[in-house]
PDB file of N, CA and C in Angstrom:
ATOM      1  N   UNK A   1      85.939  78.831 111.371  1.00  0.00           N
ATOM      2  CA  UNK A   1      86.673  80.033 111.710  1.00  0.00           C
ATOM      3  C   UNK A   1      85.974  80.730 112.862  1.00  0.00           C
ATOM      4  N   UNK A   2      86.667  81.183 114.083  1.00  0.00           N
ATOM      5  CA  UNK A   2      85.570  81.599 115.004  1.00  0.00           C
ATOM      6  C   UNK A   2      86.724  83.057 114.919  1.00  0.00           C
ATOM      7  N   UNK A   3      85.787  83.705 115.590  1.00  0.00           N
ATOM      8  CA  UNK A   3      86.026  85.519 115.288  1.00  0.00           C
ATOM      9  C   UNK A   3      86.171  86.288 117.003  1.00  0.00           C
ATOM     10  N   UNK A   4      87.295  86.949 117.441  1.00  0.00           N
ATOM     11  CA  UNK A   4      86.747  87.120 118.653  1.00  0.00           C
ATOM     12  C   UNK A   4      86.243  88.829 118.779  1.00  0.00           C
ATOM     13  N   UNK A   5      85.061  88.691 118.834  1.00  0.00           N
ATOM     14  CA  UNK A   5      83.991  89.706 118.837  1.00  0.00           C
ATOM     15  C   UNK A   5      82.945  89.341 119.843  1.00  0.00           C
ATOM     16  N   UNK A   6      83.222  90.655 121.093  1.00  0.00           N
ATOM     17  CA  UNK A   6      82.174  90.608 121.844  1.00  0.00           C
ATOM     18  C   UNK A   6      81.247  91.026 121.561  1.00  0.00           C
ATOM     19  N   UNK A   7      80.255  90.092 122.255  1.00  0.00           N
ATOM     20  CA  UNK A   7      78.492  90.071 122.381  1.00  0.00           C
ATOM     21  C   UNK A   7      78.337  91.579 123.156  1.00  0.00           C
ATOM     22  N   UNK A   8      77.537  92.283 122.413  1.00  0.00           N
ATOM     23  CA  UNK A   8      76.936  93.222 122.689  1.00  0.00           C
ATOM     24  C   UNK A   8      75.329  93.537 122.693  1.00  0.00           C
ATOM     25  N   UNK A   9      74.421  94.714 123.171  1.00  0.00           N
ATOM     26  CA  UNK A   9      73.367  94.833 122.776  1.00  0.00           C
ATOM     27  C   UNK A   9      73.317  95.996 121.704  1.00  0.00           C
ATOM     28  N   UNK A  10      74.533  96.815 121.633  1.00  0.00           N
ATOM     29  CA  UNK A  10      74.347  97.730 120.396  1.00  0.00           C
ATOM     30  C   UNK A  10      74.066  96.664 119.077  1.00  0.00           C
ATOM     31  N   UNK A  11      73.730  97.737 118.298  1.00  0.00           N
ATOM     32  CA  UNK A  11      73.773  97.381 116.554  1.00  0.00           C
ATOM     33  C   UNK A  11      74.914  97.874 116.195  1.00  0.00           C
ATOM     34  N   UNK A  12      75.777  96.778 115.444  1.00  0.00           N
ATOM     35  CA  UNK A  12      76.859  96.782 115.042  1.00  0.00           C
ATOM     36  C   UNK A  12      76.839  96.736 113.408  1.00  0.00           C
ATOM     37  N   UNK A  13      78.196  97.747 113.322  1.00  0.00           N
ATOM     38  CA  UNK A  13      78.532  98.126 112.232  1.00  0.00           C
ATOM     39  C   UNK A  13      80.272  97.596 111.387  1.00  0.00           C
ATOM     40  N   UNK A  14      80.122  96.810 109.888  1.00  0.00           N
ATOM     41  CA  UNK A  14      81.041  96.170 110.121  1.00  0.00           C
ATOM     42  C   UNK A  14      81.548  97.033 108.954  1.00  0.00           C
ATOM     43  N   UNK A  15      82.354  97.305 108.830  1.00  0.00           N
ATOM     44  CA  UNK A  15      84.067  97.962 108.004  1.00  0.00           C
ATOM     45  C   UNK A  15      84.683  96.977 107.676  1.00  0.00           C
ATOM     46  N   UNK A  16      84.847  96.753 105.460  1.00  0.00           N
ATOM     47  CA  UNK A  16      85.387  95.706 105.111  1.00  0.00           C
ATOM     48  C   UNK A  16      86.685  96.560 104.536  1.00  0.00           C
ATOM     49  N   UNK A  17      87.750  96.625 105.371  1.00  0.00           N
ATOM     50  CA  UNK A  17      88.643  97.021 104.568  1.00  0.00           C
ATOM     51  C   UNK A  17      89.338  98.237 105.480  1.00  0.00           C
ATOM     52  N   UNK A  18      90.779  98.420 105.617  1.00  0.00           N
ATOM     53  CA  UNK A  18      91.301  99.212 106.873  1.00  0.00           C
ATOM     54  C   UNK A  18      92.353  99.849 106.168  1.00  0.00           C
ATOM     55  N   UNK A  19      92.251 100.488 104.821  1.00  0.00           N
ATOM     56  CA  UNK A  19      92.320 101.635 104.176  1.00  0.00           C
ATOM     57  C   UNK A  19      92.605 102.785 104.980  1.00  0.00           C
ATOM     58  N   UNK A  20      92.510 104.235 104.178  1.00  0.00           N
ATOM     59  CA  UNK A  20      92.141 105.405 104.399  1.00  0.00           C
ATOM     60  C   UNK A  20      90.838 105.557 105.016  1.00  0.00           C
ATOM     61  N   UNK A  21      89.886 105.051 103.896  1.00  0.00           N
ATOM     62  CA  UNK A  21      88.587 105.257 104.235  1.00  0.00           C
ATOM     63  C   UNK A  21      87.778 104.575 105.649  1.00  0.00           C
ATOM     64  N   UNK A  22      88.488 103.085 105.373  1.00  0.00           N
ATOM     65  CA  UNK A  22      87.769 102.591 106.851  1.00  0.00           C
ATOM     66  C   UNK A  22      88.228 102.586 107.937  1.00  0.00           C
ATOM     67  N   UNK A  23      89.644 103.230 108.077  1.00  0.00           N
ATOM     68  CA  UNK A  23      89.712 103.885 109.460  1.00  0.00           C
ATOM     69  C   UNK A  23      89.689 105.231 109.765  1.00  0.00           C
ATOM     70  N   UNK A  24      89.065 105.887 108.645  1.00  0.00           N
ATOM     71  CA  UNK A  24      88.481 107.553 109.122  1.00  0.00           C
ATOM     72  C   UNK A  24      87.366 107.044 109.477  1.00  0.00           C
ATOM     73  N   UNK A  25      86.368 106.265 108.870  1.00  0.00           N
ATOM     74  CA  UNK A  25      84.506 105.744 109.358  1.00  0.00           C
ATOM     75  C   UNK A  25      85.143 105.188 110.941  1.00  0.00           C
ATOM     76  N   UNK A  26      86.115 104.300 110.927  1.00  0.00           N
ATOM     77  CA  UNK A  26      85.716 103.602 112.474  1.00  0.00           C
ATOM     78  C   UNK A  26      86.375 104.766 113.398  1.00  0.00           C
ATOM     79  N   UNK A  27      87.240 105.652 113.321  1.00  0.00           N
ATOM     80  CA  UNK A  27      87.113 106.746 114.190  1.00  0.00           C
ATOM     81  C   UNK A  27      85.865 107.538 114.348  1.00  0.00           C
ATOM     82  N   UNK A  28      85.486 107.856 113.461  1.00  0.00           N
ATOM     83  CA  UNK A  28      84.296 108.744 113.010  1.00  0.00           C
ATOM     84  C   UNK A  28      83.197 107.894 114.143  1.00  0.00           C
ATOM     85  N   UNK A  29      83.106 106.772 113.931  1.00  0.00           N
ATOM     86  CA  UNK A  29      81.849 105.924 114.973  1.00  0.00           C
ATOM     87  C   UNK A  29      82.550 105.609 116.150  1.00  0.00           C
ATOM     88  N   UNK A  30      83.815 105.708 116.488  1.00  0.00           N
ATOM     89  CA  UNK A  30      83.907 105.561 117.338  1.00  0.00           C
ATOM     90  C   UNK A  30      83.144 105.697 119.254  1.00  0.00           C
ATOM     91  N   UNK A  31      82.863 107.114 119.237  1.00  0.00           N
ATOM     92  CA  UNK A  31      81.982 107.530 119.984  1.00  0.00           C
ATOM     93  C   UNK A  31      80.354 107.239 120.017  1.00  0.00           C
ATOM     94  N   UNK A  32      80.211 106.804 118.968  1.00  0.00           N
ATOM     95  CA  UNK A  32      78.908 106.310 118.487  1.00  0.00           C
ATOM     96  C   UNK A  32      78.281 105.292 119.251  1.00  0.00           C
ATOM     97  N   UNK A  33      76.869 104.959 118.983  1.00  0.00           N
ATOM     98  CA  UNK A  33      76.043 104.020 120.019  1.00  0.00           C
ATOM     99  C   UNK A  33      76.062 102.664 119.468  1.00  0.00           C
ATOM    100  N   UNK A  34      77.108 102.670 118.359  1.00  0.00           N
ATOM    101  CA  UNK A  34      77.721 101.109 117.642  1.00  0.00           C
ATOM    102  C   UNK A  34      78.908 100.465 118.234  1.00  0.00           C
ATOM    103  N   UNK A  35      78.395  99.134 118.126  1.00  0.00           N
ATOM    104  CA  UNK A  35      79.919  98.220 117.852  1.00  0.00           C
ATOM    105  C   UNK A  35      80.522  98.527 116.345  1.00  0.00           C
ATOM    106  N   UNK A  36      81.580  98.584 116.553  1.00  0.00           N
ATOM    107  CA  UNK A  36      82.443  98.707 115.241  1.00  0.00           C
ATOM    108  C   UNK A  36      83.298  97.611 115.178  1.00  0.00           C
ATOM    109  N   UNK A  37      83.140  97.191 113.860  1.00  0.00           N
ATOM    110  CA  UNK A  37      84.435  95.636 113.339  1.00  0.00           C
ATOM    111  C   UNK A  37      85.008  96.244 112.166  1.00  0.00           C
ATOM    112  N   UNK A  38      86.140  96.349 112.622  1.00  0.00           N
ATOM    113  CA  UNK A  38      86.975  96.496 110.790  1.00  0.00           C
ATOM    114  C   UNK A  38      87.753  95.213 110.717  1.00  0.00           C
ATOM    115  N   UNK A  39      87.155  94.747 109.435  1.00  0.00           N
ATOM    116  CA  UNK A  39      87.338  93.679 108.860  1.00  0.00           C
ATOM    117  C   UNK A  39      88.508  93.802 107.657  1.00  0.00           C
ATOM    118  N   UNK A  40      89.970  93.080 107.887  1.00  0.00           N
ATOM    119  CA  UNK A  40      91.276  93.535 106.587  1.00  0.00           C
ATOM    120  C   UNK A  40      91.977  92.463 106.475  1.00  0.00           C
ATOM    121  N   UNK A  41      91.963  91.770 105.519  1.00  0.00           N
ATOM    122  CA  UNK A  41      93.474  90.866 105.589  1.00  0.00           C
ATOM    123  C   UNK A  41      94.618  91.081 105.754  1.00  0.00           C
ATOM    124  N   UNK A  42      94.905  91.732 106.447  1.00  0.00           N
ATOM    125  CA  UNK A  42      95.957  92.719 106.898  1.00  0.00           C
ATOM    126  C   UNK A  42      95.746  93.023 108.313  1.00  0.00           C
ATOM    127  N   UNK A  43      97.104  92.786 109.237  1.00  0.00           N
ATOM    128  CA  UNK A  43      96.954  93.639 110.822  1.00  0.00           C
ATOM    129  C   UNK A  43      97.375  94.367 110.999  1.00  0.00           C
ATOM    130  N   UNK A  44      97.909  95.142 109.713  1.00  0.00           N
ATOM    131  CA  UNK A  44      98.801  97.058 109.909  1.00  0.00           C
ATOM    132  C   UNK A  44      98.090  97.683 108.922  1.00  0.00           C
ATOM    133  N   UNK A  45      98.573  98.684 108.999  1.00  0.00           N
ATOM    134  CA  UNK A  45      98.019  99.897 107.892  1.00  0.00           C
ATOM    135  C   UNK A  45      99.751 100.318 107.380  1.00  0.00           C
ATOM    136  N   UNK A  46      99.654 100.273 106.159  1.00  0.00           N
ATOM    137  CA  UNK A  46     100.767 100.582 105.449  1.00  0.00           C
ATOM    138  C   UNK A  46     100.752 101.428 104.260  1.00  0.00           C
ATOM    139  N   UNK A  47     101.024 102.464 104.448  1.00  0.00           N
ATOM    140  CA  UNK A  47     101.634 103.582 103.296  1.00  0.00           C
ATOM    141  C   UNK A  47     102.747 103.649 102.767  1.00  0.00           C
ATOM    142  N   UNK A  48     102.909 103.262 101.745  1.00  0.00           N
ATOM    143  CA  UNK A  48     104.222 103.402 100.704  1.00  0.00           C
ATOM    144  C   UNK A  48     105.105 104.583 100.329  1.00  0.00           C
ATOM    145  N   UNK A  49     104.581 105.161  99.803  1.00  0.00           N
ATOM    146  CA  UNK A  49     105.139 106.643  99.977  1.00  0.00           C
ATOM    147  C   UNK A  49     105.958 107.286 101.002  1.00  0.00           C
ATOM    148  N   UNK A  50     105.309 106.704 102.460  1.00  0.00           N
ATOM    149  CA  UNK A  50     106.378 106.837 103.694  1.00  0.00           C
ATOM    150  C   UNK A  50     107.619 105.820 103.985  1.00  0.00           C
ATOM    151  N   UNK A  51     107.738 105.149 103.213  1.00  0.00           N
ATOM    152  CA  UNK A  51     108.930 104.151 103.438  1.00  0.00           C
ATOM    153  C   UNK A  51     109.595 104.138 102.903  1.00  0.00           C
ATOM    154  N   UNK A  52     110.044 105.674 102.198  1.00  0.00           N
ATOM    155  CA  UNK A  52     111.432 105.965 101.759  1.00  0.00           C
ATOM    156  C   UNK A  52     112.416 106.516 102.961  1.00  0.00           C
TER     157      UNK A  52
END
């Protein structure tokens, strides 16, 4: 399985899961002196409640 994630010299920070929670943290680091990976089996964010 190869991953496409650029080579950096920051220290990177990885986010398992693209929830609520792990895309308030990867905004939150966004500006930060990290690489950020959010890691989801999933390529959307989906709320139920809104799809009435």
């Amino acid at each position: 399985m190869s991953l496409n994630i650029a080579k950096s010299d920051k220290k990177r920070v990885v986010i398992v899961g693209g929830g609520f929670g792990g895309l308030k943290l990867a905004n939150k680091l966004k500006k930060s002196g990290f690489q950020v990976v959010l890691i989801d089996k999933n390529n959307y964010h989906q709320f139920p409640p809104l799809i009435y």
